[in-house]
C-alpha atoms as a PDB file:
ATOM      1  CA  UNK A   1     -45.534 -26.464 -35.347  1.00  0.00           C
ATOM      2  CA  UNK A   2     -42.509 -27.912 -33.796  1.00  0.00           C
ATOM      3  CA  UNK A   3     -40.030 -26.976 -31.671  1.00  0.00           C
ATOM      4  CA  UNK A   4     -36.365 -27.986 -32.402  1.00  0.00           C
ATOM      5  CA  UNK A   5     -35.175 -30.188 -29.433  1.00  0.00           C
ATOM      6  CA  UNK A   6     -31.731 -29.115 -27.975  1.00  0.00           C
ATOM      7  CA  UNK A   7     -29.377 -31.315 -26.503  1.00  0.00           C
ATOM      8  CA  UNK A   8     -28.986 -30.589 -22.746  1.00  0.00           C
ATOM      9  CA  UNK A   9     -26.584 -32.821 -20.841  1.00  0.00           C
ATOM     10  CA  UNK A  10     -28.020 -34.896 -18.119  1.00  0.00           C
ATOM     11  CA  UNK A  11     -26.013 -32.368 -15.532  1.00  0.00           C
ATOM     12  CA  UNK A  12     -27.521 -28.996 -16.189  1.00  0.00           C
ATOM     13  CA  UNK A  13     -31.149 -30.883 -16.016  1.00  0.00           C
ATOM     14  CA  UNK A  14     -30.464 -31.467 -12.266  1.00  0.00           C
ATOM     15  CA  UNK A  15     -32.013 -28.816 -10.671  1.00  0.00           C
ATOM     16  CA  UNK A  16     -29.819 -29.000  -7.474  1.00  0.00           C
ATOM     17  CA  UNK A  17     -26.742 -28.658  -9.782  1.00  0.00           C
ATOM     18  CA  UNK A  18     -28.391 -26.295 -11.866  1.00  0.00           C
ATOM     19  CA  UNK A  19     -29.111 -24.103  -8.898  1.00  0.00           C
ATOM     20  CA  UNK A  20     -25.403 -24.468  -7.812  1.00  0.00           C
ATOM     21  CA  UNK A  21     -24.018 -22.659 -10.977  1.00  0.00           C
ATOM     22  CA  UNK A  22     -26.311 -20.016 -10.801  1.00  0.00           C
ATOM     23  CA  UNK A  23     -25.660 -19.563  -7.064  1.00  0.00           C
ATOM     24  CA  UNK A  24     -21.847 -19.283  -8.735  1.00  0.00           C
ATOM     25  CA  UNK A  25     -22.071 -16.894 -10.766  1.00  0.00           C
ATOM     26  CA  UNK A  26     -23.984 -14.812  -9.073  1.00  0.00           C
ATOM     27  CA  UNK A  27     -21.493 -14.845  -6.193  1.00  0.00           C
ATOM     28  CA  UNK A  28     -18.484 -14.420  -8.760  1.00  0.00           C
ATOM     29  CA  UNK A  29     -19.980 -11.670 -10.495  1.00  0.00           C
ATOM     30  CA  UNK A  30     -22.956  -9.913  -9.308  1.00  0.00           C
ATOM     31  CA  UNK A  31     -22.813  -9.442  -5.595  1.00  0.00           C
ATOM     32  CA  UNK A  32     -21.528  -6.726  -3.575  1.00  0.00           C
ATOM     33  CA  UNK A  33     -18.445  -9.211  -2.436  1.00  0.00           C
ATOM     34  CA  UNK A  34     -17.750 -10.378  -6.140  1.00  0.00           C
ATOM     35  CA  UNK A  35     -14.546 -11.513  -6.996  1.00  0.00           C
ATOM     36  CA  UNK A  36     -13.440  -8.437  -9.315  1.00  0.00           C
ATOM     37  CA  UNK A  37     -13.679  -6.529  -6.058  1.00  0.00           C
ATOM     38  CA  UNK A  38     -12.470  -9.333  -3.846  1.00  0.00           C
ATOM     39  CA  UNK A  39      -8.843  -8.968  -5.900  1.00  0.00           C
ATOM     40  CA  UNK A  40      -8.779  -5.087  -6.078  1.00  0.00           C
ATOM     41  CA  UNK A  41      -9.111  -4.721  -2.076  1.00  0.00           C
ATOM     42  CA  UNK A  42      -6.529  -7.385  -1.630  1.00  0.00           C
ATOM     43  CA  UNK A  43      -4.234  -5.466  -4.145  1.00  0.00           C
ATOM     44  CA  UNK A  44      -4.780  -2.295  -2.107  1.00  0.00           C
ATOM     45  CA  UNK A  45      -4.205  -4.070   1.043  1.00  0.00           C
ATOM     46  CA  UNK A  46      -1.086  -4.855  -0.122  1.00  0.00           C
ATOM     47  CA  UNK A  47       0.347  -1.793  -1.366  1.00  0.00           C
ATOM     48  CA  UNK A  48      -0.747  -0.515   2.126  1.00  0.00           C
ATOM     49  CA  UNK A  49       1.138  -3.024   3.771  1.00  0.00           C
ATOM     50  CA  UNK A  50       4.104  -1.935   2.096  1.00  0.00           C
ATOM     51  CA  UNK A  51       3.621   1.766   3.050  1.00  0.00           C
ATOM     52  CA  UNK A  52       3.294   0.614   6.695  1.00  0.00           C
ATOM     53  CA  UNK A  53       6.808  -1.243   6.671  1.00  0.00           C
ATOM     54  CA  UNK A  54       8.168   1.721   5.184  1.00  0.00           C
ATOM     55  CA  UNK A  55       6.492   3.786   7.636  1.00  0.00           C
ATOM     56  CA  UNK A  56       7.462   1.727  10.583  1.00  0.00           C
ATOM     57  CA  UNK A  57      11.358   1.842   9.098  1.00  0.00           C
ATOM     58  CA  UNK A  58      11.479   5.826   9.295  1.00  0.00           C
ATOM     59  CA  UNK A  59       9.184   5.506  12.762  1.00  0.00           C
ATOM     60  CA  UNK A  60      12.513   3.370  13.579  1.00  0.00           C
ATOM     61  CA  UNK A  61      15.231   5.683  12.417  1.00  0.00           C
ATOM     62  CA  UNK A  62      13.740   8.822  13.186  1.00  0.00           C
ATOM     63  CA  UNK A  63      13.352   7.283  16.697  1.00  0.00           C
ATOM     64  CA  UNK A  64      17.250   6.437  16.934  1.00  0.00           C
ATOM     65  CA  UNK A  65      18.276   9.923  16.001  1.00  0.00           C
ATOM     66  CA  UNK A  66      16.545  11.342  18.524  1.00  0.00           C
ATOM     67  CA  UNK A  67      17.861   9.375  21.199  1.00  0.00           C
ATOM     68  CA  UNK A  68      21.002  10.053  19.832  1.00  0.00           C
ATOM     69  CA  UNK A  69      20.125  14.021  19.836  1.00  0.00           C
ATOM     70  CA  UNK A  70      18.763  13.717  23.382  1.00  0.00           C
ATOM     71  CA  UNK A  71      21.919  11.817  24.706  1.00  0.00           C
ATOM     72  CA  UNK A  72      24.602  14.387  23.961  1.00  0.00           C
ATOM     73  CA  UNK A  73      24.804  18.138  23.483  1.00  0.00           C
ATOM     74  CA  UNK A  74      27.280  17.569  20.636  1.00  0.00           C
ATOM     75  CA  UNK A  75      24.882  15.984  18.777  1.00  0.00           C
ATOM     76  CA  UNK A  76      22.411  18.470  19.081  1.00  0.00           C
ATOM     77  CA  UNK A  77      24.360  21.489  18.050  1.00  0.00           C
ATOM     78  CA  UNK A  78      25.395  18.896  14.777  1.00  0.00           C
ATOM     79  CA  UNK A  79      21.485  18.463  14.087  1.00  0.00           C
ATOM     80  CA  UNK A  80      20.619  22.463  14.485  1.00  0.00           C
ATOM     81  CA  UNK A  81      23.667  23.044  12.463  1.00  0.00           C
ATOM     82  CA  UNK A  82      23.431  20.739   9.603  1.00  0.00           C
ATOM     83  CA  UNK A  83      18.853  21.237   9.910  1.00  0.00           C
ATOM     84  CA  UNK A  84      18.394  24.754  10.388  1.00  0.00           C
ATOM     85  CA  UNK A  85      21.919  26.205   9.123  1.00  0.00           C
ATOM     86  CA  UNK A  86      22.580  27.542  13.079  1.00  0.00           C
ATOM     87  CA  UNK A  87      25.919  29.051  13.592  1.00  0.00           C
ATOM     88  CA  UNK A  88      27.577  30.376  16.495  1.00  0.00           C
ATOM     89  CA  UNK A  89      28.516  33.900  16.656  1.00  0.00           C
ATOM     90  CA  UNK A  90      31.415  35.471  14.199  1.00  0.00           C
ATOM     91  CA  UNK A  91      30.705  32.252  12.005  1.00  0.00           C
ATOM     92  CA  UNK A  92      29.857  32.269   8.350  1.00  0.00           C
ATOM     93  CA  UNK A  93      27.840  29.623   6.989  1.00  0.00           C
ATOM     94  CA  UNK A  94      28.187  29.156   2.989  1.00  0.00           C
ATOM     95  CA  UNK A  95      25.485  26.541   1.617  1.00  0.00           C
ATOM     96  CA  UNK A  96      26.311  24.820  -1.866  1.00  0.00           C
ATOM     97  CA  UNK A  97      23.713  23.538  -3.501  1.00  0.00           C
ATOM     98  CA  UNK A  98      24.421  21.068  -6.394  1.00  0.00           C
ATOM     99  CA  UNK A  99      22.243  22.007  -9.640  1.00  0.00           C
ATOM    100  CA  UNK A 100      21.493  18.911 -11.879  1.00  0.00           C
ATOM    101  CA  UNK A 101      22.379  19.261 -15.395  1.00  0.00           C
ATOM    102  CA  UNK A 102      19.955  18.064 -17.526  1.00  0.00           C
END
């Protein structure tokens, strides 16, 4: 009985090449550091990047108004005011609140 003979290009019967794609896709696919992975991390390091701008922004701001708050008095009675709806004495405070109509 005969086998058929296949036609295998003279590149894939060089062992040293032959090892090399294996060595591939092994890497690509099947180890813990595979590229599926690889791109999902960098995608998450990403988005985290962006929260940490946006985090370092309000760091920012919040840092300004509380200079501001500590610098003058005036300010500070404006913040308790307008945060925690503070009122002198024989004041009224009336709060609207906007409903959305949908």
């Amino acid at each position: 009985m005969k086998f058929p003979t296949i036609n295998v290009p003279p590149i894939l019967r060089n062992k040293y090449i032959l090892t090399l794609i294996v060595f591939g896709i092994w890497v690509g696919f099947f180890d813990q550091n595979n590229l599926w992975d690889r791109a999902k991390l960098s995608s998450r390091i990403k988005q985290l990047e962006k929260q940490k701008n946006h985090y370092e922004v309000e760091i920012e701001q919040n840092q300004r108004k509380l200079k501001e708050i500590d610098e003058s008095p005036e300010s500070l009675e404006k913040f308790a005011r307008e945060q925690y709806l503070m009122k002198k004495k024989n004041e009224d405070i009336f709060v609207i609140v906007e409903e959305d109509n949908e």
